[in-house]
C-alpha atoms as a PDB file:
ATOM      1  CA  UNK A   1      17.267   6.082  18.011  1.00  0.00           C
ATOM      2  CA  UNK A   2      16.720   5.879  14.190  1.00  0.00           C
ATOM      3  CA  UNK A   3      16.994   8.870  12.160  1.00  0.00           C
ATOM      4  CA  UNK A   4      13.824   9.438  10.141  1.00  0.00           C
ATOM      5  CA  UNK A   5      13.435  10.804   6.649  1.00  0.00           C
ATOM      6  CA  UNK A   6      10.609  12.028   4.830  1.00  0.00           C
ATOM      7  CA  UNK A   7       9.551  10.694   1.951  1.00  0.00           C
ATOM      8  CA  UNK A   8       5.627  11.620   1.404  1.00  0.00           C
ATOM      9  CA  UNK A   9       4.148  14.625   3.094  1.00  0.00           C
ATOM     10  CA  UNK A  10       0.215  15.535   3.339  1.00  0.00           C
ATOM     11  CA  UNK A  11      -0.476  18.733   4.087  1.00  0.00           C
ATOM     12  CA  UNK A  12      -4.025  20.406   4.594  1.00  0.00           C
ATOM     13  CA  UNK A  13      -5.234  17.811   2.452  1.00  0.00           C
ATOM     14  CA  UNK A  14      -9.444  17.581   1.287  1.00  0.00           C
ATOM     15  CA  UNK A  15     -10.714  15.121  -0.624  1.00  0.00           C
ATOM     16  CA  UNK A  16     -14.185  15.748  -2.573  1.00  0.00           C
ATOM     17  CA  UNK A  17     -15.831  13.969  -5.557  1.00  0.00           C
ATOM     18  CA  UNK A  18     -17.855  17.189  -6.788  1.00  0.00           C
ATOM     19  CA  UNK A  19     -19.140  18.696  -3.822  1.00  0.00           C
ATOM     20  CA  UNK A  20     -19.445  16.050  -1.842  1.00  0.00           C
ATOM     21  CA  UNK A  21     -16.269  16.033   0.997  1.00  0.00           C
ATOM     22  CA  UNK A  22     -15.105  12.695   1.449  1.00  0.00           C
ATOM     23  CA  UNK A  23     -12.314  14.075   3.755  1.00  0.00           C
ATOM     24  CA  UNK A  24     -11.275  17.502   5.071  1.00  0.00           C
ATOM     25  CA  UNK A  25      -7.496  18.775   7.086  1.00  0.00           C
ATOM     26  CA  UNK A  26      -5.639  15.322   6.125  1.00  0.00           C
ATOM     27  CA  UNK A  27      -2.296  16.302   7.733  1.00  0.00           C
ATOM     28  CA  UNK A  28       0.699  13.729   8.456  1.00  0.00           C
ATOM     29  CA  UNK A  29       4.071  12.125   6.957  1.00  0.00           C
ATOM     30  CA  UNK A  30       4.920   8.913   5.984  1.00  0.00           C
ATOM     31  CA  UNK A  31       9.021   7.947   6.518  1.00  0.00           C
ATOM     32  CA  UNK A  32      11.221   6.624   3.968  1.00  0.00           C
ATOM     33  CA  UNK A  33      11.084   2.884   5.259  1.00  0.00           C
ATOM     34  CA  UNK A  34       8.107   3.056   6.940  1.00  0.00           C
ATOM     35  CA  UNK A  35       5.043   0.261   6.132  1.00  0.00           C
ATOM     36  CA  UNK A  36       2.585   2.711   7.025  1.00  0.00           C
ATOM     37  CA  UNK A  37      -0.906   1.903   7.260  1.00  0.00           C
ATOM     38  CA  UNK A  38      -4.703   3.803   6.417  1.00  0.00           C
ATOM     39  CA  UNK A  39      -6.808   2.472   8.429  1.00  0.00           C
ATOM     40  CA  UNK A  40     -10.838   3.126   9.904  1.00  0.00           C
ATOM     41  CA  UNK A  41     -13.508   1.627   8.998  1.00  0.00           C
ATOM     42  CA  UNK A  42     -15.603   0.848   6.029  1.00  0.00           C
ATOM     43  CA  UNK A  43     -16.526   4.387   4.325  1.00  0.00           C
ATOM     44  CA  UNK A  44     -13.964   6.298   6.006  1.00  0.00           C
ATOM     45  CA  UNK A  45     -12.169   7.338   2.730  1.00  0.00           C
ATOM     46  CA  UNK A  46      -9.225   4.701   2.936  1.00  0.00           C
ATOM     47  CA  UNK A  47      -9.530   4.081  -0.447  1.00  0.00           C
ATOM     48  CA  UNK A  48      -9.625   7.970  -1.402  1.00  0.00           C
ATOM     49  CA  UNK A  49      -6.703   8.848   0.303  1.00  0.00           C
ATOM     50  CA  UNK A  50      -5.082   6.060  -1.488  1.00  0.00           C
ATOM     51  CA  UNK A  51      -6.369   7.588  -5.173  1.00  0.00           C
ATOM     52  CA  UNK A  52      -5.041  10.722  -4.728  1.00  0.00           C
ATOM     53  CA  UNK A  53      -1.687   9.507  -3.275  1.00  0.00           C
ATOM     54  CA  UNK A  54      -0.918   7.734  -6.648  1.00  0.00           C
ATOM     55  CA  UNK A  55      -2.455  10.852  -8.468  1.00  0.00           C
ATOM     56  CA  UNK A  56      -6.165  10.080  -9.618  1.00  0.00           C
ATOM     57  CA  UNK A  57      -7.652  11.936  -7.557  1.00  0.00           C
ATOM     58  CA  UNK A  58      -6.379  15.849  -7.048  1.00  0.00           C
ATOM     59  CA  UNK A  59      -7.337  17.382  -3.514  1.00  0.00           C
ATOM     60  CA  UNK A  60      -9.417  20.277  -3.512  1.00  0.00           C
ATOM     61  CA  UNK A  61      -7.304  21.951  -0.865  1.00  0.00           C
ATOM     62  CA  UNK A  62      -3.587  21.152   0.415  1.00  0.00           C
ATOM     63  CA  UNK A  63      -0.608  19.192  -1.240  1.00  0.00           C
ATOM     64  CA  UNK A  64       0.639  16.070  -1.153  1.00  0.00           C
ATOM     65  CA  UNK A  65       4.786  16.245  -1.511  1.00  0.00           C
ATOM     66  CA  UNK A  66       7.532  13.678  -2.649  1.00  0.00           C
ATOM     67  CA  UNK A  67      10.519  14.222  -1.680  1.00  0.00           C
ATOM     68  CA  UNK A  68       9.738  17.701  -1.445  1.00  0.00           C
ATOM     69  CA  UNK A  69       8.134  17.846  -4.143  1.00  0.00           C
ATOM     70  CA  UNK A  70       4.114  19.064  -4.400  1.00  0.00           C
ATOM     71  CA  UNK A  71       2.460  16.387  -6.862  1.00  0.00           C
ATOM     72  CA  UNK A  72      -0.606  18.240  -7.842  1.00  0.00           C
ATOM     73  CA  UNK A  73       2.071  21.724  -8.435  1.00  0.00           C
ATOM     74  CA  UNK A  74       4.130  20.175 -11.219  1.00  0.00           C
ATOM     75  CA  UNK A  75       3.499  20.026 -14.880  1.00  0.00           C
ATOM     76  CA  UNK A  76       2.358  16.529 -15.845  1.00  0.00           C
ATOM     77  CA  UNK A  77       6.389  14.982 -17.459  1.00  0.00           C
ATOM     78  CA  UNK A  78       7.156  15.475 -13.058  1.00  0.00           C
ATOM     79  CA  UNK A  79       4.190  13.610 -12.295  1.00  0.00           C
ATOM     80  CA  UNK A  80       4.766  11.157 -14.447  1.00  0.00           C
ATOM     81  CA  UNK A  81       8.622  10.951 -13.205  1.00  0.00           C
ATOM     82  CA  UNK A  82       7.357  10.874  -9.930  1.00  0.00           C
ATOM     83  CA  UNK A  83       4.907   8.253 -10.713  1.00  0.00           C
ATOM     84  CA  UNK A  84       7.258   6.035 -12.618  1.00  0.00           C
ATOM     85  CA  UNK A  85       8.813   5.844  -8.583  1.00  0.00           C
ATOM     86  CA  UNK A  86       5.438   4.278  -7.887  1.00  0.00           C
ATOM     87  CA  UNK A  87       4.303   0.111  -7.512  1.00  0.00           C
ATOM     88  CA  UNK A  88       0.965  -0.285  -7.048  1.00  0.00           C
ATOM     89  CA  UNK A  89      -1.297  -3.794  -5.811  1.00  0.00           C
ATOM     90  CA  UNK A  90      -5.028  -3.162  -6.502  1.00  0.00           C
ATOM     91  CA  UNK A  91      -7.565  -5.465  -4.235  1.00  0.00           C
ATOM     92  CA  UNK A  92      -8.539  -8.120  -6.760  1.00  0.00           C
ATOM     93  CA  UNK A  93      -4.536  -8.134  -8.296  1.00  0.00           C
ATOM     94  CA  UNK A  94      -6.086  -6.504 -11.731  1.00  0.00           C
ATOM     95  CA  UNK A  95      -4.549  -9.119 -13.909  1.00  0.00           C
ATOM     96  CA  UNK A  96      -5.362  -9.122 -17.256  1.00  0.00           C
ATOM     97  CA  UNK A  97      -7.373 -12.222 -17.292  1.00  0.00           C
ATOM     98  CA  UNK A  98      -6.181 -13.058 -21.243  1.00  0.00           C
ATOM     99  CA  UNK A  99      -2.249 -12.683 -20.392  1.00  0.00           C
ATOM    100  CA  UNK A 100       0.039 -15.732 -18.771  1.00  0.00           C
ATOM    101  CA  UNK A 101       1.440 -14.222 -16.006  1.00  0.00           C
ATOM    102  CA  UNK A 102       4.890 -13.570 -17.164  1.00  0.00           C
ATOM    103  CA  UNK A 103       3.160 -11.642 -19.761  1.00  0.00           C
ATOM    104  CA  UNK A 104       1.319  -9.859 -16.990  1.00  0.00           C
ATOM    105  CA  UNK A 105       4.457  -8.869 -15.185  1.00  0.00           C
ATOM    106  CA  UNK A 106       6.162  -7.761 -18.686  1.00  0.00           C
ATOM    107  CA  UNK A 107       3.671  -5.165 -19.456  1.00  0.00           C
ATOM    108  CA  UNK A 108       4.991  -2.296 -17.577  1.00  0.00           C
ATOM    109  CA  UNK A 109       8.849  -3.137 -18.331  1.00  0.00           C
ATOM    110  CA  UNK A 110       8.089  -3.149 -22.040  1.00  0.00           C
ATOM    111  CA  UNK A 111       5.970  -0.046 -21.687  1.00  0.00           C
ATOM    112  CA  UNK A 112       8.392   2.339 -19.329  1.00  0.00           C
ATOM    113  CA  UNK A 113      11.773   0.676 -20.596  1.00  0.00           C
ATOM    114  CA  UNK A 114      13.758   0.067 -23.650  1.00  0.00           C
ATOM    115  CA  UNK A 115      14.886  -3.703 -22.624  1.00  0.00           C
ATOM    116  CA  UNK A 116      15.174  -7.010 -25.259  1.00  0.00           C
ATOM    117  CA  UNK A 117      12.565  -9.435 -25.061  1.00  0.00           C
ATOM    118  CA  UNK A 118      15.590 -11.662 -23.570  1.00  0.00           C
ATOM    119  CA  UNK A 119      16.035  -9.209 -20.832  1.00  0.00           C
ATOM    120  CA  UNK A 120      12.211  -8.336 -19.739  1.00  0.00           C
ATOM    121  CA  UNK A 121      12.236 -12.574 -20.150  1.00  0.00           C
ATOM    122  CA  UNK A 122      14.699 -12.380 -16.832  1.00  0.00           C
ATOM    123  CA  UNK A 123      13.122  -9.757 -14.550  1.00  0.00           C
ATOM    124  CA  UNK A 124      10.136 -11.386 -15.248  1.00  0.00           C
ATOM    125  CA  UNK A 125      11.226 -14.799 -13.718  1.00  0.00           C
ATOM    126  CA  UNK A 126      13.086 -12.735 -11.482  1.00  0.00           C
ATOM    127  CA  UNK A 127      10.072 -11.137 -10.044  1.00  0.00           C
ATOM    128  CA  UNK A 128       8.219 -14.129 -10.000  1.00  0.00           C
ATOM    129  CA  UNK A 129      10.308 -16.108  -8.203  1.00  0.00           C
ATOM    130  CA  UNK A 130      10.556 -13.317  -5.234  1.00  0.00           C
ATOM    131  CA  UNK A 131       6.664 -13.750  -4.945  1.00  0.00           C
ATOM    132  CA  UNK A 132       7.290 -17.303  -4.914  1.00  0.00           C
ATOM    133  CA  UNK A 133       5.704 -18.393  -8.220  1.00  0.00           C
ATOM    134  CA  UNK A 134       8.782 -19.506  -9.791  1.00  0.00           C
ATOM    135  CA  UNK A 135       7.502 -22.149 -12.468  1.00  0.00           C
ATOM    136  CA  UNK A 136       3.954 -20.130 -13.176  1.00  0.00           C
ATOM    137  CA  UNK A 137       5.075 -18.185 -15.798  1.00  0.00           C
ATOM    138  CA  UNK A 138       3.156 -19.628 -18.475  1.00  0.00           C
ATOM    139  CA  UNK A 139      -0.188 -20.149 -15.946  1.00  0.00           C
ATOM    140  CA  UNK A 140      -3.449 -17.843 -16.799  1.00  0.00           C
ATOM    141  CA  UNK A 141      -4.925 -15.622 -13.695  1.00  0.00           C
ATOM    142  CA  UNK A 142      -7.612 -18.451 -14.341  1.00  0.00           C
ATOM    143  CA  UNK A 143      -5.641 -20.791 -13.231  1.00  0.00           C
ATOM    144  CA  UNK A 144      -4.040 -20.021 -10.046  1.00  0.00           C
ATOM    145  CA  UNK A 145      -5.550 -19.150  -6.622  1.00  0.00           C
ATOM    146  CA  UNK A 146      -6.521 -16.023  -5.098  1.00  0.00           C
ATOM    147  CA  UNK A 147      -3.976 -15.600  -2.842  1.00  0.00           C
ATOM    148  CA  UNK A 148      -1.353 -16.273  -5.862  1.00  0.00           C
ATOM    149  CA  UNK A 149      -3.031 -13.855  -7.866  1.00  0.00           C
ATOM    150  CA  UNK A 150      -2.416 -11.549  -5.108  1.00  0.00           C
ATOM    151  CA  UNK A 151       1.351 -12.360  -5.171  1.00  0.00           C
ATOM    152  CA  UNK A 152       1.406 -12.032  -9.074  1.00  0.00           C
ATOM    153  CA  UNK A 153       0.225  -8.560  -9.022  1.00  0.00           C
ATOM    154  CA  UNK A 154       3.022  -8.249  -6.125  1.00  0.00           C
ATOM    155  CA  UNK A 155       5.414  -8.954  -9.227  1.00  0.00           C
ATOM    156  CA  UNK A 156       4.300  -6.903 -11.612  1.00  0.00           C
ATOM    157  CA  UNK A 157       3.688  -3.982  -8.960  1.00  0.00           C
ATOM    158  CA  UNK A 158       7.408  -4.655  -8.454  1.00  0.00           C
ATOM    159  CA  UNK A 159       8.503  -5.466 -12.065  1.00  0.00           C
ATOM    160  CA  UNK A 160      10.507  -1.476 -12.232  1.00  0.00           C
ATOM    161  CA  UNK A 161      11.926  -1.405  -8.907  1.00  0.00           C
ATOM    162  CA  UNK A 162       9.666   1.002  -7.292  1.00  0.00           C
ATOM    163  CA  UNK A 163      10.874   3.332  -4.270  1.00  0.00           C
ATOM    164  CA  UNK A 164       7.360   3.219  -2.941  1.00  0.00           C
ATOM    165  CA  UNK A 165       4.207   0.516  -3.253  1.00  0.00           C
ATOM    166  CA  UNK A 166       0.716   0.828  -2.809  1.00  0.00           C
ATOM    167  CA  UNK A 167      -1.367  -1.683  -1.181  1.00  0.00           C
ATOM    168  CA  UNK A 168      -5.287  -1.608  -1.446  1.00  0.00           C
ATOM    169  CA  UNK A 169      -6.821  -4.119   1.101  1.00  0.00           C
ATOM    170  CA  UNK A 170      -4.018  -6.623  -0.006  1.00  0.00           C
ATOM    171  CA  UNK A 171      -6.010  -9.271   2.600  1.00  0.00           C
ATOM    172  CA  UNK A 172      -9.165  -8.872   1.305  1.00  0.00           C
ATOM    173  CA  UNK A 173     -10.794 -12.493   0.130  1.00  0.00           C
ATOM    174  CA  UNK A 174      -7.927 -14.362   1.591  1.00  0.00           C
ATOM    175  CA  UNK A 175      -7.607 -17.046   4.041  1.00  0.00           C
ATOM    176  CA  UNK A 176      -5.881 -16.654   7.487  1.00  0.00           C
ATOM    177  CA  UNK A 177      -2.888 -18.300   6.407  1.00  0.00           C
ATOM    178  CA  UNK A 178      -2.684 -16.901   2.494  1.00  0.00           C
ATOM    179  CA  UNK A 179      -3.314 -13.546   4.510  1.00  0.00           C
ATOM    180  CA  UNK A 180      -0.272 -14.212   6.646  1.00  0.00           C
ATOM    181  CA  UNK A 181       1.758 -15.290   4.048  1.00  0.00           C
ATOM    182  CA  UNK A 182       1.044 -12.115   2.109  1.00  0.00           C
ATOM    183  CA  UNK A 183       2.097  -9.859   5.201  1.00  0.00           C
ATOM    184  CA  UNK A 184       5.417 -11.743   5.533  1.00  0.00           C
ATOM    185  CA  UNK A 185       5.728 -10.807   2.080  1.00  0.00           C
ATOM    186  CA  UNK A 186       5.425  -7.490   2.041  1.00  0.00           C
ATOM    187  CA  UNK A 187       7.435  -6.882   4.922  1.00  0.00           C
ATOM    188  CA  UNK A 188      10.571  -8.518   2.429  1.00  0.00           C
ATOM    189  CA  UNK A 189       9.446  -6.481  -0.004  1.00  0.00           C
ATOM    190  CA  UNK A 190      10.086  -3.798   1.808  1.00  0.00           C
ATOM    191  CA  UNK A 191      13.740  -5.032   2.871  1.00  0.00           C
ATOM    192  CA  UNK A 192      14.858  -6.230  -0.514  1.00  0.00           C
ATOM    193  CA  UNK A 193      13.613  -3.237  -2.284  1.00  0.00           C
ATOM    194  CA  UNK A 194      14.383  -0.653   0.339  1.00  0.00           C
ATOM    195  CA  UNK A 195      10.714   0.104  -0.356  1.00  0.00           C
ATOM    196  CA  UNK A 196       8.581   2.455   1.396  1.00  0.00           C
ATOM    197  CA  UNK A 197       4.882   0.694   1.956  1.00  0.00           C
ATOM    198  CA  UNK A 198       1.728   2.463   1.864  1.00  0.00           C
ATOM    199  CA  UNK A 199      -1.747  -0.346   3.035  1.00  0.00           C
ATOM    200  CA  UNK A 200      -5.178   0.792   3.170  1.00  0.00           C
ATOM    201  CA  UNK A 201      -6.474  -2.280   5.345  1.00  0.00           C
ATOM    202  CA  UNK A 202      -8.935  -2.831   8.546  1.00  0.00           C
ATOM    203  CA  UNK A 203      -7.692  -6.204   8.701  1.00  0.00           C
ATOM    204  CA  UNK A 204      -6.530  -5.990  12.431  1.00  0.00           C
ATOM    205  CA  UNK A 205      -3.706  -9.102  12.396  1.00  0.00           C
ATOM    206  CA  UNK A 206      -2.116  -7.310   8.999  1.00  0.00           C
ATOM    207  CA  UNK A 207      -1.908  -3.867  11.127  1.00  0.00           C
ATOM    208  CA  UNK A 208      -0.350  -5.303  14.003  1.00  0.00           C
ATOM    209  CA  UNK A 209       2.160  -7.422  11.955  1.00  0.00           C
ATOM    210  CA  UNK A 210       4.105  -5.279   9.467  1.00  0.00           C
ATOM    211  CA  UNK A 211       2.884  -1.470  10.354  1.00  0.00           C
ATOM    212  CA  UNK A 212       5.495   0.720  11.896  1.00  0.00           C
ATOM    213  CA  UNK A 213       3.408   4.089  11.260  1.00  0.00           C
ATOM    214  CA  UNK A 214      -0.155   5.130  11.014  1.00  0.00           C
ATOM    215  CA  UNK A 215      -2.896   7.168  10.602  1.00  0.00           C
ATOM    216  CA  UNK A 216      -6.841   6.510  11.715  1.00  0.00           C
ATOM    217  CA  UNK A 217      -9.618   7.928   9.376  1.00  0.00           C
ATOM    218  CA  UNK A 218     -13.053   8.569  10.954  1.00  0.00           C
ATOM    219  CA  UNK A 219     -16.355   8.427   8.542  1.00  0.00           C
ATOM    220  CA  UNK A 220     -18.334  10.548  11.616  1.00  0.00           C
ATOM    221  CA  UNK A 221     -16.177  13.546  10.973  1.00  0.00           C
ATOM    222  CA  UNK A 222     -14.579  12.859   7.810  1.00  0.00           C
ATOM    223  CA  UNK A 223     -11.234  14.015   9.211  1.00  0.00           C
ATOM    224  CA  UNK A 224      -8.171  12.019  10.892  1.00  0.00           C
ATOM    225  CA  UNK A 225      -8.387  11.487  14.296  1.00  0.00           C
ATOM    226  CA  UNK A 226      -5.231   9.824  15.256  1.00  0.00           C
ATOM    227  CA  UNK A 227      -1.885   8.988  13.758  1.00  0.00           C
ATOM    228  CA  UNK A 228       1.323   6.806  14.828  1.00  0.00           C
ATOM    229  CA  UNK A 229       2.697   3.685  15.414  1.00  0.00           C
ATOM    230  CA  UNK A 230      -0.339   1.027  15.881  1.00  0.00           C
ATOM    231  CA  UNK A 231       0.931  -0.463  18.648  1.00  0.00           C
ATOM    232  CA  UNK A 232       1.697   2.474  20.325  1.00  0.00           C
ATOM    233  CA  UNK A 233      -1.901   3.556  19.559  1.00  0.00           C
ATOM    234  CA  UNK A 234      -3.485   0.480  20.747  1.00  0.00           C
ATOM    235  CA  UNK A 235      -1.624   1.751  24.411  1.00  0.00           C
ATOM    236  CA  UNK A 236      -1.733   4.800  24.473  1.00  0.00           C
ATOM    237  CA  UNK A 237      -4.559   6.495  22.381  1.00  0.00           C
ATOM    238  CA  UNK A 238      -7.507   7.870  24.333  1.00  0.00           C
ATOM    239  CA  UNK A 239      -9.887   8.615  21.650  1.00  0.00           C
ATOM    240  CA  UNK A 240     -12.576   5.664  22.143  1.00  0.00           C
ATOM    241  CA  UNK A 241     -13.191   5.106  18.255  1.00  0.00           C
ATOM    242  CA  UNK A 242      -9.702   4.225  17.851  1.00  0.00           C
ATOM    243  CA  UNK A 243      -9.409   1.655  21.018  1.00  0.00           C
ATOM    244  CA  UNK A 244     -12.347   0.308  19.718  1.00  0.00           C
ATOM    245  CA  UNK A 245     -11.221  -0.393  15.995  1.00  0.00           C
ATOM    246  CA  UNK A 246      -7.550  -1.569  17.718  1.00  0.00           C
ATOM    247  CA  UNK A 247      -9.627  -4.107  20.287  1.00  0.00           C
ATOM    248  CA  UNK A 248     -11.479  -6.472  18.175  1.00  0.00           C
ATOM    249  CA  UNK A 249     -11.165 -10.291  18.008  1.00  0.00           C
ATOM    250  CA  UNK A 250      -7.846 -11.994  17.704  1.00  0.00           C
ATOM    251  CA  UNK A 251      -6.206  -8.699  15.722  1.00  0.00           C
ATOM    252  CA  UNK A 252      -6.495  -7.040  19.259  1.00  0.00           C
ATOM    253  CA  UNK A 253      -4.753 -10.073  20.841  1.00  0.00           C
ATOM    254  CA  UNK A 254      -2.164 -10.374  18.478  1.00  0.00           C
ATOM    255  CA  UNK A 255      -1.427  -6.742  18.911  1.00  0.00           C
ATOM    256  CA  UNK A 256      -0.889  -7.585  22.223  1.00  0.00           C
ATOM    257  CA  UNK A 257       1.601 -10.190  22.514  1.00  0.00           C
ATOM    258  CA  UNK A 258       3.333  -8.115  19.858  1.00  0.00           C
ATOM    259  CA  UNK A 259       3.572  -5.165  22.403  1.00  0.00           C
ATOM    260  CA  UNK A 260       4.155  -7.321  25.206  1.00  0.00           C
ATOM    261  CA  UNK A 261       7.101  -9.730  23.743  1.00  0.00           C
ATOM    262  CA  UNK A 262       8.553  -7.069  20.980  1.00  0.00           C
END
């Protein structure tokens, strides 16, 4: 059996934009190693969780620890180290429209280290070429596709060797295949980098395909309702909301011939 560190803790966690509670008694822990996915459906507060897990958004009750560490407790140099730990892959990729894309992926290495031009020049093809976009350096986000945009944030999110990423609906606007493609990819993201993976997604096939660990938010009661391995969910839960969100379309099916052959 596998031993399992933690890496990232919730505990007691509420979420509230003024006094309106998004989410209330978030509670559960996400392994070094894990790809862990936040799934529910639309308004559940997928994308909330994810805001306050890279520190824009401070819970109104609970903590949220690294390594042991409470985030929202430390004085703001921790939270930046512990954010410096952090890659992060917004839904649209968030490239700056007016940079190549080697430029792109330079920005945070010449902002957060003291490397040559010469240097940042190598990571940067480096990083590239691991999203497979070797040979687009000098290519505007105008220029390229959506699902390579997708893969150049992937580079930049990855430019400073983070310990964990963040993924916000990295499927959205995709095809089936660029979608597929993507999910291989961050699954050897994960193994090269000895990344941990966090992916807010409701895409079914994506959950079924790289997540290991899990946790279901419902928008009814505006708390968690279930947490685990997917698959193991898709078997075993008895909560109906849950089967229903894990049995729909060709997601459900592919969860099953995962379960079935893996």
């Amino acid at each position: 059996m596998e031993k399992t560190e933690p890496l990232i803790i919730v505990q007691d966690v509420t979420l509230a934009y003024g006094r309106n509670i998004i989410l209330h008694d978030l509670a559960f822990t996400i392994n070094r190693g894990d790809i862990f996915i936040v799934m529910g459906e639309s308004g559940g507060g997928k994308s909330t969780v994810l805001r306050s897990m890279v520190g824009l958004l401070q819970p109104v009750k609970g903590q949220i620890l690294y390594d042991g560490r409470s985030f929202w407790s430390v004085g703001p140099e921790e939270q930046k180290g512990i954010m410096r730990k952090f890659g992060i892959l917004y839904q649209s990729g968030a490239l700056w429209s007016s940079l190549t894309l080697a430029e792109n992926v330079a920005l945070p290495l010449q902002q957060y280290t003291h490397l040559g031009p010469g240097q940042i020049n190598e990571i940067v093809s480096l990083k590239l070429s691991l999203v497979g976009l070797a040979g687009f350096e000098e290519y505007y986000p105008s220029e390229i596709s959506g699902g390579m945009k997708k893969r150049a944030g992937l580079a930049r999110a990855i430019a400073l060797d983070p310990e964990i990423l963040f993924f916000d609906e990295p499927s959205a606007g995709l095809d089936p295949i660029s979608a597929h493609l993507l999910d291989e990819l961050i699954i050897e993201m994960r193994n090269s980098l000895g990344a941990t993976v966090v992916v807010v997604t409701h895409e079914l096939a994506s959950i079924f395909a790289i997540g290991n660990n899990s946790v279901f938010l419902d928008a009814a009661t505006k708390t968690m309702i279930a947490a685990g391995d997917p698959r193991r969910l898709l078997t075993e839960s008895k909560d109906p909301k849950v089967i229903n969100f894990l049995t729909r379309g060709e997601g459900y099916r592919e969860g099953r011939e995962v379960e079935i052959n893996g």
